[in-house]
PDB file of N, CA and C in Angstrom:
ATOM      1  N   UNK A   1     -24.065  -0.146   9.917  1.00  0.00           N
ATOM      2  CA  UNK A   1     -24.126  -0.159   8.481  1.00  0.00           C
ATOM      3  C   UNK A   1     -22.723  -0.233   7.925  1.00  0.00           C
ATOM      4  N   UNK A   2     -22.341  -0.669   6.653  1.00  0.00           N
ATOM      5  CA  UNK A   2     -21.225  -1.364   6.249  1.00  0.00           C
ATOM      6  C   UNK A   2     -20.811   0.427   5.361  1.00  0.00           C
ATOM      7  N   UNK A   3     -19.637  -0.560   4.984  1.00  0.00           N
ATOM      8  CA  UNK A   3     -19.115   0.843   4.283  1.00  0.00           C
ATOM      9  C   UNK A   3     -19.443   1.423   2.971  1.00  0.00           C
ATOM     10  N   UNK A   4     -19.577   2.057   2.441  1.00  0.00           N
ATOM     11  CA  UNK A   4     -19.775   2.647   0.669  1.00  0.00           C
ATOM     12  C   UNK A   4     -18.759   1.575  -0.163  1.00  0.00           C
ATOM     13  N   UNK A   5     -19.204   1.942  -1.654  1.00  0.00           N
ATOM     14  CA  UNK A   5     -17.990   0.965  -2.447  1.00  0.00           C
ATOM     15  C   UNK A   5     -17.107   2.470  -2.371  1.00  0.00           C
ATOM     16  N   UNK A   6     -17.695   3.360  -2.347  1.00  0.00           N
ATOM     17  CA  UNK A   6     -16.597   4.251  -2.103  1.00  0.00           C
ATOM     18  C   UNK A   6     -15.774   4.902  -1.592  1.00  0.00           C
ATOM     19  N   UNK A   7     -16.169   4.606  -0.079  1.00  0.00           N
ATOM     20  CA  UNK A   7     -15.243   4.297   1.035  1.00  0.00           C
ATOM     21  C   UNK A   7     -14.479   3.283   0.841  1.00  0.00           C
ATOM     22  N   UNK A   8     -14.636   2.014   0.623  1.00  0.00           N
ATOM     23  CA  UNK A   8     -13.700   1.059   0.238  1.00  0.00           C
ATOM     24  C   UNK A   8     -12.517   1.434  -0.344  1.00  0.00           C
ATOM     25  N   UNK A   9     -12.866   2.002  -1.711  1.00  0.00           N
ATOM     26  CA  UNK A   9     -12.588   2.271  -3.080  1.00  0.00           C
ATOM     27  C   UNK A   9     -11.709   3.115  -2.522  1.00  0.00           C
ATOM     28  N   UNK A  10     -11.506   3.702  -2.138  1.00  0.00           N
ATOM     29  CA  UNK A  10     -10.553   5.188  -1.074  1.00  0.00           C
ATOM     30  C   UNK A  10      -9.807   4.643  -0.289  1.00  0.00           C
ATOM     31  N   UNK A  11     -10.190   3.801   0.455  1.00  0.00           N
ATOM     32  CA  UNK A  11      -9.331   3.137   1.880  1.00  0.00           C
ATOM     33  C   UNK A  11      -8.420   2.238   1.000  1.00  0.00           C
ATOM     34  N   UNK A  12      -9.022   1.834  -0.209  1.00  0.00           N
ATOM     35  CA  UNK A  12      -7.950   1.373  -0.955  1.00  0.00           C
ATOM     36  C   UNK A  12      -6.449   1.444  -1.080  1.00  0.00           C
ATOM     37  N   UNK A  13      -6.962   2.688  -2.152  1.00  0.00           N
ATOM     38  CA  UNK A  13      -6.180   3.400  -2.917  1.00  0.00           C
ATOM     39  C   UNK A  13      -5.314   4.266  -1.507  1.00  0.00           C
ATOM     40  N   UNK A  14      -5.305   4.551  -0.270  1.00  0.00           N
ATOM     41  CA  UNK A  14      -5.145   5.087   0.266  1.00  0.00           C
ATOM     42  C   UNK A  14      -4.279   4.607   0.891  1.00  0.00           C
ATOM     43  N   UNK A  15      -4.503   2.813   1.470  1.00  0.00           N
ATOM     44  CA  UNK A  15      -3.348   1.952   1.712  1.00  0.00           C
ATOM     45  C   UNK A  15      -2.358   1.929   0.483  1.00  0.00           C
ATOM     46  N   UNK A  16      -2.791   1.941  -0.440  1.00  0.00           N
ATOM     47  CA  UNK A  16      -1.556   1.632  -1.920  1.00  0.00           C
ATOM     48  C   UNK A  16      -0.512   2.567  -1.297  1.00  0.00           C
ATOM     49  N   UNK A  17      -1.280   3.933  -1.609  1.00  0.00           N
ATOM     50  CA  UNK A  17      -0.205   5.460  -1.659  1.00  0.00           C
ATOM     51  C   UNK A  17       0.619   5.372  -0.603  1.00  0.00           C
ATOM     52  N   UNK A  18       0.132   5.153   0.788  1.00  0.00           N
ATOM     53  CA  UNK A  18       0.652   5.667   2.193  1.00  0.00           C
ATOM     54  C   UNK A  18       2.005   4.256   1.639  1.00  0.00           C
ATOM     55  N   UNK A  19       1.289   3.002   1.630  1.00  0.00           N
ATOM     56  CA  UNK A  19       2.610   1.872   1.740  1.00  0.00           C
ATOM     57  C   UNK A  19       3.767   2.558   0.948  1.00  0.00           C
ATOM     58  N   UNK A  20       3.486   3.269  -0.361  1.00  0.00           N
ATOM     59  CA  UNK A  20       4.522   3.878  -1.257  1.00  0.00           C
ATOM     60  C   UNK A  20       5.433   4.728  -0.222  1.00  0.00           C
ATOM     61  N   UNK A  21       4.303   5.818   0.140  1.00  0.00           N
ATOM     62  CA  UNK A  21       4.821   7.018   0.884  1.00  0.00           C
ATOM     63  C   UNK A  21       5.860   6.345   1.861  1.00  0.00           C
ATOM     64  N   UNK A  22       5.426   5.590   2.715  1.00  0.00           N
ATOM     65  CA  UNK A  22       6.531   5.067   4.009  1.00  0.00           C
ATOM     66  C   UNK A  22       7.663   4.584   3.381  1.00  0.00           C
ATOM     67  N   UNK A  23       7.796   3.124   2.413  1.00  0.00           N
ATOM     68  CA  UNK A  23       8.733   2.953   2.088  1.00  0.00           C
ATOM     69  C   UNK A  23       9.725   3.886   1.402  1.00  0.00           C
ATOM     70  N   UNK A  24       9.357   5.551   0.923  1.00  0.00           N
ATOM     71  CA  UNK A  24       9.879   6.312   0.506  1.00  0.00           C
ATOM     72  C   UNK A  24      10.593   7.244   1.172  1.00  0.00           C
ATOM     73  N   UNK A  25       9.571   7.727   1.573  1.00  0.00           N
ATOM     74  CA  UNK A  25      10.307   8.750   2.892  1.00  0.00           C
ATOM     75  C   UNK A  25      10.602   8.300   4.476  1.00  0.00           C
ATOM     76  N   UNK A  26      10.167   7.243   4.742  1.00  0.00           N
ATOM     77  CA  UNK A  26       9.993   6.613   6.332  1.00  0.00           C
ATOM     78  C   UNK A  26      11.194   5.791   6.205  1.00  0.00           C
ATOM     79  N   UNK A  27      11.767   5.290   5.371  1.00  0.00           N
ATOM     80  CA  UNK A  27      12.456   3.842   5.611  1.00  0.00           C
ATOM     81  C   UNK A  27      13.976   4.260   6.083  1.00  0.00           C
ATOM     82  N   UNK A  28      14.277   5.773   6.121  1.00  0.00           N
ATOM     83  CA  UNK A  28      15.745   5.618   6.777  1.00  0.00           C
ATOM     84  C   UNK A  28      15.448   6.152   8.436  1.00  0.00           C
ATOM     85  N   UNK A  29      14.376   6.649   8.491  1.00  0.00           N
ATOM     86  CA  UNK A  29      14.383   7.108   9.625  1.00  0.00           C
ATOM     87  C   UNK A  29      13.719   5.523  10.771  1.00  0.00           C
ATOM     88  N   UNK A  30      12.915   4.771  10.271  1.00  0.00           N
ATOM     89  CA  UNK A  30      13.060   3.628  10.939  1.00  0.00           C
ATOM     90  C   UNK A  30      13.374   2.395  10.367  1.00  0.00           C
ATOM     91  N   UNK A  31      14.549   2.490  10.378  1.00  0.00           N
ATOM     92  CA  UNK A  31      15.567   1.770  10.169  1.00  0.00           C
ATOM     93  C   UNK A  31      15.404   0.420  11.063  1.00  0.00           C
ATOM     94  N   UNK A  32      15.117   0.232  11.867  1.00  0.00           N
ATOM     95  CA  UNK A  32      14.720  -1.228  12.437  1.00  0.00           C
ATOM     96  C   UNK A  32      13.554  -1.988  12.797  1.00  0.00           C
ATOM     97  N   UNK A  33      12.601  -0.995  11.853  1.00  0.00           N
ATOM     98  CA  UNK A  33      11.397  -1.223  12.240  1.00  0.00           C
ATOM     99  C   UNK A  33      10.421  -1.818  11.014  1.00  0.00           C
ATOM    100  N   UNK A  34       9.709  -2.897  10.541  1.00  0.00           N
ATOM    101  CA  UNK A  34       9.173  -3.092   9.436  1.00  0.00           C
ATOM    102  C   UNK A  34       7.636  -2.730   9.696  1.00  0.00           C
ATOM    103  N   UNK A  35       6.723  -1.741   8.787  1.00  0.00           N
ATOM    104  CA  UNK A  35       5.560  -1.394   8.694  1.00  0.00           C
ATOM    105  C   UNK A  35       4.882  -2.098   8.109  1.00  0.00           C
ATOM    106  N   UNK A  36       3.646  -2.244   8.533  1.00  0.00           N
ATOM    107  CA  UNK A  36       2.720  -2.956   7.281  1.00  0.00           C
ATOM    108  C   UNK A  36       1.150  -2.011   7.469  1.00  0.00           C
ATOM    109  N   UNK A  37       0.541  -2.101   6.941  1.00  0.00           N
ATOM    110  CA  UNK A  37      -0.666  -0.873   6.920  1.00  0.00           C
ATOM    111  C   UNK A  37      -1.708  -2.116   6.543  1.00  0.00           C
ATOM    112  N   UNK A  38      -2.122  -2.401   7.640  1.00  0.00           N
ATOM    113  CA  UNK A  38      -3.432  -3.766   7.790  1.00  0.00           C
ATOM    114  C   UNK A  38      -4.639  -3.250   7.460  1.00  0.00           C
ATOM    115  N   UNK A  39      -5.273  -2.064   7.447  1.00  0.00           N
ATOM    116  CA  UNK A  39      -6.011  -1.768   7.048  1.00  0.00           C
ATOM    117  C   UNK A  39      -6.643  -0.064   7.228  1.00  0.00           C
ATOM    118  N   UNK A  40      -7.252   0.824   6.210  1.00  0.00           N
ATOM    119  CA  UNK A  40      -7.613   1.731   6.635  1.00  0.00           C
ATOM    120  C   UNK A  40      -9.414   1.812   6.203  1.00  0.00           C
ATOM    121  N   UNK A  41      -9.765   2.722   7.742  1.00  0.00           N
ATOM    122  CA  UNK A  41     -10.774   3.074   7.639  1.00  0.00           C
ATOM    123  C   UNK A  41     -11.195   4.133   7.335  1.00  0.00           C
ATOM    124  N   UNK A  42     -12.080   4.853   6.276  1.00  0.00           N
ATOM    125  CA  UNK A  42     -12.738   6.089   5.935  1.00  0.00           C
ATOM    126  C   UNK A  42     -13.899   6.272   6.534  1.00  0.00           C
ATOM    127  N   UNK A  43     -13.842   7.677   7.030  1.00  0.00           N
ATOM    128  CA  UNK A  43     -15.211   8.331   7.506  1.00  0.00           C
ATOM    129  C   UNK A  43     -16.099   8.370   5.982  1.00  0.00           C
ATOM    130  N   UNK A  44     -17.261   8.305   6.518  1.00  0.00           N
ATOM    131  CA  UNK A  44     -18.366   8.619   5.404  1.00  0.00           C
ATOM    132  C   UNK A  44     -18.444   9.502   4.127  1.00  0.00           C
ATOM    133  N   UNK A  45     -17.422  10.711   5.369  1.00  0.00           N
ATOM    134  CA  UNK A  45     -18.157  12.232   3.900  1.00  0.00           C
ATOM    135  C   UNK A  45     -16.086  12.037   3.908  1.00  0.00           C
ATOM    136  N   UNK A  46     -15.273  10.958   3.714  1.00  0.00           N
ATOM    137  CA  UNK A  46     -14.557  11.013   3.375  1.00  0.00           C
ATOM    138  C   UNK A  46     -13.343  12.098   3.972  1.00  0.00           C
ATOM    139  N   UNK A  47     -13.778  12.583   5.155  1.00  0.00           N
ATOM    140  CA  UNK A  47     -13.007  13.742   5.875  1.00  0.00           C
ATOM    141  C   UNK A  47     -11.658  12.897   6.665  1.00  0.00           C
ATOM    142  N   UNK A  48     -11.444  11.815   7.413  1.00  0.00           N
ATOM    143  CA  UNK A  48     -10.801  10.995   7.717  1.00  0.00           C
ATOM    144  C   UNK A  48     -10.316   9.865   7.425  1.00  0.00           C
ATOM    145  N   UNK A  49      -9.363   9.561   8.017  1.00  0.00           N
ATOM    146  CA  UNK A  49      -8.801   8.230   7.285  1.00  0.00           C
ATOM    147  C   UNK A  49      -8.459   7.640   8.433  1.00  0.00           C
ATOM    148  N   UNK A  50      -8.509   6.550   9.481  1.00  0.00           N
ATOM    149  CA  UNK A  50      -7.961   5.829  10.495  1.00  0.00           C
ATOM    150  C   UNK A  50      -7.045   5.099  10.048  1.00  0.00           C
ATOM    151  N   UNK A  51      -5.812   4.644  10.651  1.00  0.00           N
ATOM    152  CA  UNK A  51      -4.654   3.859   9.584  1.00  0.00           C
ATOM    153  C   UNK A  51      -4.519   2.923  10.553  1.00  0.00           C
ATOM    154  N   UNK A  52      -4.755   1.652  10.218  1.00  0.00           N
ATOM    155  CA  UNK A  52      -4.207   0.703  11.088  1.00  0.00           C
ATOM    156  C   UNK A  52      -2.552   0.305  10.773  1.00  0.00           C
ATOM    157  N   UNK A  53      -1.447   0.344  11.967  1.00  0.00           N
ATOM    158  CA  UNK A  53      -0.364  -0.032  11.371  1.00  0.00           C
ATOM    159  C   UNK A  53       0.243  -1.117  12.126  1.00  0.00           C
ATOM    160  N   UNK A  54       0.749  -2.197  11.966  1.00  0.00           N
ATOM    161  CA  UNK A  54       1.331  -3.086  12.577  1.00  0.00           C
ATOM    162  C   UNK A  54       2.839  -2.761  12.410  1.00  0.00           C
ATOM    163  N   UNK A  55       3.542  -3.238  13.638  1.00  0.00           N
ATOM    164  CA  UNK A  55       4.837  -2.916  13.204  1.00  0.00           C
ATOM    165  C   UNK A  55       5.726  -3.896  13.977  1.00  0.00           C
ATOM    166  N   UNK A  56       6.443  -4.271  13.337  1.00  0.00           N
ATOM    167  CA  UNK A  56       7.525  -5.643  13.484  1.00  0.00           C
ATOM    168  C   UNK A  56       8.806  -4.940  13.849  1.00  0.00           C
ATOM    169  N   UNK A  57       9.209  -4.958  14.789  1.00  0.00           N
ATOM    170  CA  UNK A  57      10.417  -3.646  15.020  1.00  0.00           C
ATOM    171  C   UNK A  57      11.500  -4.171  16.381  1.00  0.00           C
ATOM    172  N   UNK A  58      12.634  -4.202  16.066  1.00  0.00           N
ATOM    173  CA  UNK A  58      13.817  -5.056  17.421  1.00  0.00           C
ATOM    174  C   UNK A  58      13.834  -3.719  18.246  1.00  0.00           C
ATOM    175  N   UNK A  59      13.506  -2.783  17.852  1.00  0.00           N
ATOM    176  CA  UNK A  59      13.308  -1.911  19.018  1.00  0.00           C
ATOM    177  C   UNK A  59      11.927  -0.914  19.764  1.00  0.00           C
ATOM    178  N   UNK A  60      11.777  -0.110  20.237  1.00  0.00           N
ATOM    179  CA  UNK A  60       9.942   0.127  20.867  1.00  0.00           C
ATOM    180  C   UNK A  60       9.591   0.272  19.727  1.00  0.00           C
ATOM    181  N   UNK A  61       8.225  -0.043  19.818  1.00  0.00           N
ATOM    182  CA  UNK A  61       7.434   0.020  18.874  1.00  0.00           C
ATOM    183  C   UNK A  61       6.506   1.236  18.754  1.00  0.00           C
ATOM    184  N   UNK A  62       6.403   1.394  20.512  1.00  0.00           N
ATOM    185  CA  UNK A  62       5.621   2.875  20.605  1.00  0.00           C
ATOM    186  C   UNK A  62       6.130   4.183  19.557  1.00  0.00           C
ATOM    187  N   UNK A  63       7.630   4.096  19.981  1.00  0.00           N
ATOM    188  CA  UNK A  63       8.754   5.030  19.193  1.00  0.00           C
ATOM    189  C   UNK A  63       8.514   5.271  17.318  1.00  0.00           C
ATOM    190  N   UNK A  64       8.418   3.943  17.447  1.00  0.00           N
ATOM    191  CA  UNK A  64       8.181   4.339  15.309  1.00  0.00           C
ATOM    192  C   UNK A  64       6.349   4.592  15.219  1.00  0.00           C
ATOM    193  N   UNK A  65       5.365   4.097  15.824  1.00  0.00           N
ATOM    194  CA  UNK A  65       4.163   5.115  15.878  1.00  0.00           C
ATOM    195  C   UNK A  65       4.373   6.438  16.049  1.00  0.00           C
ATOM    196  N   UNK A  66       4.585   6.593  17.293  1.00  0.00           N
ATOM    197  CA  UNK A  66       4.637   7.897  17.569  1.00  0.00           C
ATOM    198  C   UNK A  66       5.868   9.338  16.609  1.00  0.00           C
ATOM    199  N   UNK A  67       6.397   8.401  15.951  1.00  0.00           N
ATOM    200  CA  UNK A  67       7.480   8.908  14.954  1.00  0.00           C
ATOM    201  C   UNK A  67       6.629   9.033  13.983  1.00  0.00           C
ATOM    202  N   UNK A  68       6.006   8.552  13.524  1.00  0.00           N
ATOM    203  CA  UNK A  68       4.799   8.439  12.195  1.00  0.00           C
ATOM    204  C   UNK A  68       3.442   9.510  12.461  1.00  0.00           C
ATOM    205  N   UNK A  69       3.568   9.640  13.654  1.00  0.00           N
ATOM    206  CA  UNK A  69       2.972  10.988  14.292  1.00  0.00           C
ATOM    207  C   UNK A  69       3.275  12.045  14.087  1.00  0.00           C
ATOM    208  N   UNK A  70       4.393  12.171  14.348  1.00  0.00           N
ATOM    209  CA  UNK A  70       4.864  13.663  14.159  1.00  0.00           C
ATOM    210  C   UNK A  70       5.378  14.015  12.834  1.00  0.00           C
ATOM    211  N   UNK A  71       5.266  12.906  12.016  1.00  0.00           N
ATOM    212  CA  UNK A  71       5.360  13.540  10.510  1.00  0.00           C
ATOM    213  C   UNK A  71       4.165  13.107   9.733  1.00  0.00           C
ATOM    214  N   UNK A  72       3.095  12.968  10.463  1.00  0.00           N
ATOM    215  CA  UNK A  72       1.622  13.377  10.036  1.00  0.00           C
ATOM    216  C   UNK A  72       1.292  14.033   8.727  1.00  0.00           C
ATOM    217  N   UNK A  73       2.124  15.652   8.889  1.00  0.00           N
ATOM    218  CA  UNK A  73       1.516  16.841   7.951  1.00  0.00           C
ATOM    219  C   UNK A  73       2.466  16.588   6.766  1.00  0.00           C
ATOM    220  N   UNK A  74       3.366  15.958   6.924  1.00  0.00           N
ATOM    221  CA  UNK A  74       4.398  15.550   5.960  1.00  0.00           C
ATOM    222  C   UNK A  74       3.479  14.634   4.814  1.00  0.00           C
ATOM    223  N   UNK A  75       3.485  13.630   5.819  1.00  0.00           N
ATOM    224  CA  UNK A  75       2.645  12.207   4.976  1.00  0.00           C
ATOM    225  C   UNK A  75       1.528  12.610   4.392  1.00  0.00           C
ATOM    226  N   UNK A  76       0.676  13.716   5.024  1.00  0.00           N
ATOM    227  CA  UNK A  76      -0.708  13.668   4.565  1.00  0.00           C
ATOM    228  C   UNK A  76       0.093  15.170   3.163  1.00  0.00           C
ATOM    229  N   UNK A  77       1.280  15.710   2.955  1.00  0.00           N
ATOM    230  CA  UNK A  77       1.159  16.730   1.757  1.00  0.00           C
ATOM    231  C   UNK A  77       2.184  15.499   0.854  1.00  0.00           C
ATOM    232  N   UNK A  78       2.411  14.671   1.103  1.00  0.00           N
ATOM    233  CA  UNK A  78       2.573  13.634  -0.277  1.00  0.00           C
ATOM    234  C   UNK A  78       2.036  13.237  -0.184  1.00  0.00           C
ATOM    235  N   UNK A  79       0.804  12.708   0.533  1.00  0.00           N
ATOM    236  CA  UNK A  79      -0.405  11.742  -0.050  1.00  0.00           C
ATOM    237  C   UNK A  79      -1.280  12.878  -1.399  1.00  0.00           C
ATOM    238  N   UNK A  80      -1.958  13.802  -0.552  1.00  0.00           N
ATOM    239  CA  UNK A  80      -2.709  14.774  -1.733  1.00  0.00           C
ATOM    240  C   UNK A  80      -1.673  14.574  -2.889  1.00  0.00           C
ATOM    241  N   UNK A  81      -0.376  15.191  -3.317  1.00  0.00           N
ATOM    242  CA  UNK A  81       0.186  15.115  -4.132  1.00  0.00           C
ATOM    243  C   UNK A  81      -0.326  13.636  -4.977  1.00  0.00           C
ATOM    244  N   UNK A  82      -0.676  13.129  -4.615  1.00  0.00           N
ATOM    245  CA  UNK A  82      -0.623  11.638  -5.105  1.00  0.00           C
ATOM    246  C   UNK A  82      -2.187  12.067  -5.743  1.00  0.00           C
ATOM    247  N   UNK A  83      -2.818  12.005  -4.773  1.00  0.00           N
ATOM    248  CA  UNK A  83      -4.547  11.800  -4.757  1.00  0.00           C
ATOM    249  C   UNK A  83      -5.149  12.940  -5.058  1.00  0.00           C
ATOM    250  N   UNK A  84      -4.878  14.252  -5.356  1.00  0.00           N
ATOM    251  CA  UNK A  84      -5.244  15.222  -5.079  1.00  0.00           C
ATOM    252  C   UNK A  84      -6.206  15.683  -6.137  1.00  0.00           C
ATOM    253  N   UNK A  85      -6.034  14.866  -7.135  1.00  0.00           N
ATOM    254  CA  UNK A  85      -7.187  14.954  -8.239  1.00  0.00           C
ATOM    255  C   UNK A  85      -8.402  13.717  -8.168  1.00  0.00           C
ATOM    256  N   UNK A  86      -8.150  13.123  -7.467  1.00  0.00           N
ATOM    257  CA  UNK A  86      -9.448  11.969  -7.227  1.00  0.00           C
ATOM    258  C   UNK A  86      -9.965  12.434  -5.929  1.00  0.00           C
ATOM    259  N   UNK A  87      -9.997  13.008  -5.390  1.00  0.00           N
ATOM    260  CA  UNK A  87     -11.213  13.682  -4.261  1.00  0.00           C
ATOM    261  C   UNK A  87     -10.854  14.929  -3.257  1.00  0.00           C
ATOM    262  N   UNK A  88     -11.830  15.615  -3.072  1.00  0.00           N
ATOM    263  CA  UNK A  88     -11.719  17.129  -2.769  1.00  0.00           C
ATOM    264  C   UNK A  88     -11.141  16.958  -2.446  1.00  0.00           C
ATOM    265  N   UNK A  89     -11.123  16.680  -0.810  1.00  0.00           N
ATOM    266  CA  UNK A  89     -10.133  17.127   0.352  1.00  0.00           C
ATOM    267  C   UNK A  89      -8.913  15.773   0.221  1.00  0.00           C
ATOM    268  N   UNK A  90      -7.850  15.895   0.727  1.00  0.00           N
ATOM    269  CA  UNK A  90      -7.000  14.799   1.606  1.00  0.00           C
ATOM    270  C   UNK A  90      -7.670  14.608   2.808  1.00  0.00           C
ATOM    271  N   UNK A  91      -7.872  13.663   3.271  1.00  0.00           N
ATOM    272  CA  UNK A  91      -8.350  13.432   4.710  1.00  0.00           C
ATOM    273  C   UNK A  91      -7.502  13.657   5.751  1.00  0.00           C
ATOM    274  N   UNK A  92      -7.607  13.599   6.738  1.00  0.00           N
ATOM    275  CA  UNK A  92      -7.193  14.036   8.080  1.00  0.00           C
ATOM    276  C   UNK A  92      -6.747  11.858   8.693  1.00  0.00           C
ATOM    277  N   UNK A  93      -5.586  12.694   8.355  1.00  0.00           N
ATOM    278  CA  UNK A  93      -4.397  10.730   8.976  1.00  0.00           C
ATOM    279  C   UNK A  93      -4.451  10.702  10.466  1.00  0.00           C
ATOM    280  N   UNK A  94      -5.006   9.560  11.216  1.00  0.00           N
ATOM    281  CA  UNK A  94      -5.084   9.318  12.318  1.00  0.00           C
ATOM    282  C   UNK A  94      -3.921   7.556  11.949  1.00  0.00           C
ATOM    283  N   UNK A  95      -3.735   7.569  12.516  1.00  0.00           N
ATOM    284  CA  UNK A  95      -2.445   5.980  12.869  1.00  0.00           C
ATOM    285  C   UNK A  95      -2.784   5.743  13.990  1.00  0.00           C
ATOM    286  N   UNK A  96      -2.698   4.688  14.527  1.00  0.00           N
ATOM    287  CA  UNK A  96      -3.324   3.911  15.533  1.00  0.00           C
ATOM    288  C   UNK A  96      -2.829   2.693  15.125  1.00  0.00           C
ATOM    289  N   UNK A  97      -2.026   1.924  15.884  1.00  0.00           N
ATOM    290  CA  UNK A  97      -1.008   0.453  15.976  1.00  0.00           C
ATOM    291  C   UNK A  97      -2.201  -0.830  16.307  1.00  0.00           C
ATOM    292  N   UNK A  98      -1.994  -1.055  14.625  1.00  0.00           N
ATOM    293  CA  UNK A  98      -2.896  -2.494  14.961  1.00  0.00           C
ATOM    294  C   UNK A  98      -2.073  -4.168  16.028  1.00  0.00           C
ATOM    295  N   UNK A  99      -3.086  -4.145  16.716  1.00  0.00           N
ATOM    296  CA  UNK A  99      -2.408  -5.118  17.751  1.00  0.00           C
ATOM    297  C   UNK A  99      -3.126  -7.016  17.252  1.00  0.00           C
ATOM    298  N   UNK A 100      -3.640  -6.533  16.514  1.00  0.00           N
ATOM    299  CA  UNK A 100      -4.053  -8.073  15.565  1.00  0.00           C
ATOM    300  C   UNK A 100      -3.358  -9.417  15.335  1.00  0.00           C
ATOM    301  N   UNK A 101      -2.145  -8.847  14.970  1.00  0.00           N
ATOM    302  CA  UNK A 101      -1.624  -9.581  14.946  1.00  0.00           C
ATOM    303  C   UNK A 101      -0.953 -10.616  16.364  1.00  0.00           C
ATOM    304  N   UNK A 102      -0.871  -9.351  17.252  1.00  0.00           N
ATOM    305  CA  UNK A 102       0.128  -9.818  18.717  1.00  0.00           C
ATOM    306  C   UNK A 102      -1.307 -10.746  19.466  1.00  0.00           C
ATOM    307  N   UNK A 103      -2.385 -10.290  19.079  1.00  0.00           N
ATOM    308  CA  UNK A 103      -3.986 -11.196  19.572  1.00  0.00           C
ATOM    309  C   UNK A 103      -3.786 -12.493  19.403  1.00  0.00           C
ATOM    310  N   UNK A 104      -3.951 -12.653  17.830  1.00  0.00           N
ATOM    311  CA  UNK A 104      -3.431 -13.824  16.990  1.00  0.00           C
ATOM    312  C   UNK A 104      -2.462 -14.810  17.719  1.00  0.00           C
ATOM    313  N   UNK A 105      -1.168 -14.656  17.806  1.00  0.00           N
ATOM    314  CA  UNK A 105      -0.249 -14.916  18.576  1.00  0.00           C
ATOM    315  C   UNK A 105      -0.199 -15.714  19.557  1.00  0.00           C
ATOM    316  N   UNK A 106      -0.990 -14.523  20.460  1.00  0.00           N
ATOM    317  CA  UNK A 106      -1.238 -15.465  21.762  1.00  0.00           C
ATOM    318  C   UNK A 106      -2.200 -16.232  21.982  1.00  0.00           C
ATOM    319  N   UNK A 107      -3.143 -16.256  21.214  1.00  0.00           N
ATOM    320  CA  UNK A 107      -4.319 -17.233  21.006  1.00  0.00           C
ATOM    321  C   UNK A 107      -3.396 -19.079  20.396  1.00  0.00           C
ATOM    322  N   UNK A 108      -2.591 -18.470  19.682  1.00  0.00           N
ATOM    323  CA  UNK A 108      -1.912 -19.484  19.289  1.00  0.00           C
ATOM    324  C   UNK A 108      -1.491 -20.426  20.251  1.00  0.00           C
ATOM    325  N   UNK A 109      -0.384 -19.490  20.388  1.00  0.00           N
ATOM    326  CA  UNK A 109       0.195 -20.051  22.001  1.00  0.00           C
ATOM    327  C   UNK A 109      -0.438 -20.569  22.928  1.00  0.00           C
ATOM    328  N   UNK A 110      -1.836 -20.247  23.213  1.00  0.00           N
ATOM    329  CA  UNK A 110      -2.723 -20.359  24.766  1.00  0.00           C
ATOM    330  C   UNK A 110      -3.000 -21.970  23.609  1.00  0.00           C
ATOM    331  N   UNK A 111      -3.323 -22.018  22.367  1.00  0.00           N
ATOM    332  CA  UNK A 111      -4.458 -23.307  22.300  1.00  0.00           C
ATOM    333  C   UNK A 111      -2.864 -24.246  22.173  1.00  0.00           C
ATOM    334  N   UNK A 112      -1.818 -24.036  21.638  1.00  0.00           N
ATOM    335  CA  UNK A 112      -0.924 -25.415  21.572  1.00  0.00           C
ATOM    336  C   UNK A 112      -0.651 -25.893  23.039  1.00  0.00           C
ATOM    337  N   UNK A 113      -0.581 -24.798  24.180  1.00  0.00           N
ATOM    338  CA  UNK A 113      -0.877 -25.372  25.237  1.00  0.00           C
ATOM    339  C   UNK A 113      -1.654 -26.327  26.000  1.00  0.00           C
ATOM    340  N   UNK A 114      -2.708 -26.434  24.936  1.00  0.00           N
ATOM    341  CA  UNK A 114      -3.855 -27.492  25.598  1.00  0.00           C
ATOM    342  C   UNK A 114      -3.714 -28.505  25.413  1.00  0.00           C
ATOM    343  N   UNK A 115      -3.982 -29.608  26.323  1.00  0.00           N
ATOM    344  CA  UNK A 115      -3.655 -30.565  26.406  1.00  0.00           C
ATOM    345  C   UNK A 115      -5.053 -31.488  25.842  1.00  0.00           C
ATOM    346  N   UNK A 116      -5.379 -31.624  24.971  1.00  0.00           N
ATOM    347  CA  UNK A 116      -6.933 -32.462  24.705  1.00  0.00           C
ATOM    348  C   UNK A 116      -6.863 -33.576  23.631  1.00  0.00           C
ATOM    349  N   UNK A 117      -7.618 -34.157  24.842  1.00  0.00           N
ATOM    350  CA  UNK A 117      -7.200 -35.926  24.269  1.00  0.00           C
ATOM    351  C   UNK A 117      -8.130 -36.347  22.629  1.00  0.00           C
ATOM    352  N   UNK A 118      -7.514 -37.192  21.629  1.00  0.00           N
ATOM    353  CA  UNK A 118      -8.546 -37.908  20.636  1.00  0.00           C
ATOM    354  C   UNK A 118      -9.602 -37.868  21.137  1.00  0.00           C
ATOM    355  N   UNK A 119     -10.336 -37.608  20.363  1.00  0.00           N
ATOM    356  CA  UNK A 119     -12.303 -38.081  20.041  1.00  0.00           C
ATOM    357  C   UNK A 119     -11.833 -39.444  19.619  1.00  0.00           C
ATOM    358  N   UNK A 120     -12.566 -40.246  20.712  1.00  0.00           N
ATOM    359  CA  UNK A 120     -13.183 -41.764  20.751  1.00  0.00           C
ATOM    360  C   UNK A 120     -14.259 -41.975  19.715  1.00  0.00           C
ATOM    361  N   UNK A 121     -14.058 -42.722  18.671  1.00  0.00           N
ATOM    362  CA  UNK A 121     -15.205 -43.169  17.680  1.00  0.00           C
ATOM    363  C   UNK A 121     -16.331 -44.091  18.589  1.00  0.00           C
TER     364      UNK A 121
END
């Protein structure tokens, strides 16, 4: 079953805030790393938030996830600050590194490789 308009409506507003939040407080500490927040998912009764994050970065990439980890409780007490009057709780931030893009990529790569001749009329 698909999502609520109000799950949507949340996962929204939720990508808006967090993109704010990172470029605010995140951007000196990864300093070589560019974020993008591809998409988030909400649990039902709104208790969670899954964060998809892609990250474009000249150095590990594991390193700025797992950096975005450990300031979790950080991110999630300026998000409420933000949201904290549009629904009970703040949800509980899970991040998880969207690999979508690197899929993409190599799909690319694998088909310019192919070698396939004109369609004969």
């Amino acid at each position: 079953m698909g999502e609520s308009k109000r799950q949507l409506k949340v996962g929204r507003q939720l990508q808006k805030d967090l993109s704010e939040i990172f470029r605010l407080k995140l951007s000196d500490s990864l300093k070589n790393a560019l974020l993008t927040i591809t998409r988030v998912d909400v649990s039902p009764d709104l208790s969670v938030a899954k964060i998809y994050i892609s990250v474009f970065s000249t150095g590990a990439k594991q390193d700025a996830v797992e950096q975005i980890n450990q300031e979790k409780g950080e991110l999630r007490r300026a998000l409420g600050m933000r949201i904290g009057k549009q629904v009970r709780k703040v949800p509980e931030l899970i991040f998880v590194e969207d690999h979508g893009s690197e899929h993409a990529s190599n799909i690319e790569s694998i088909l310019s490789r192919l070698d396939i001749p004109p369609q004969s009329d």
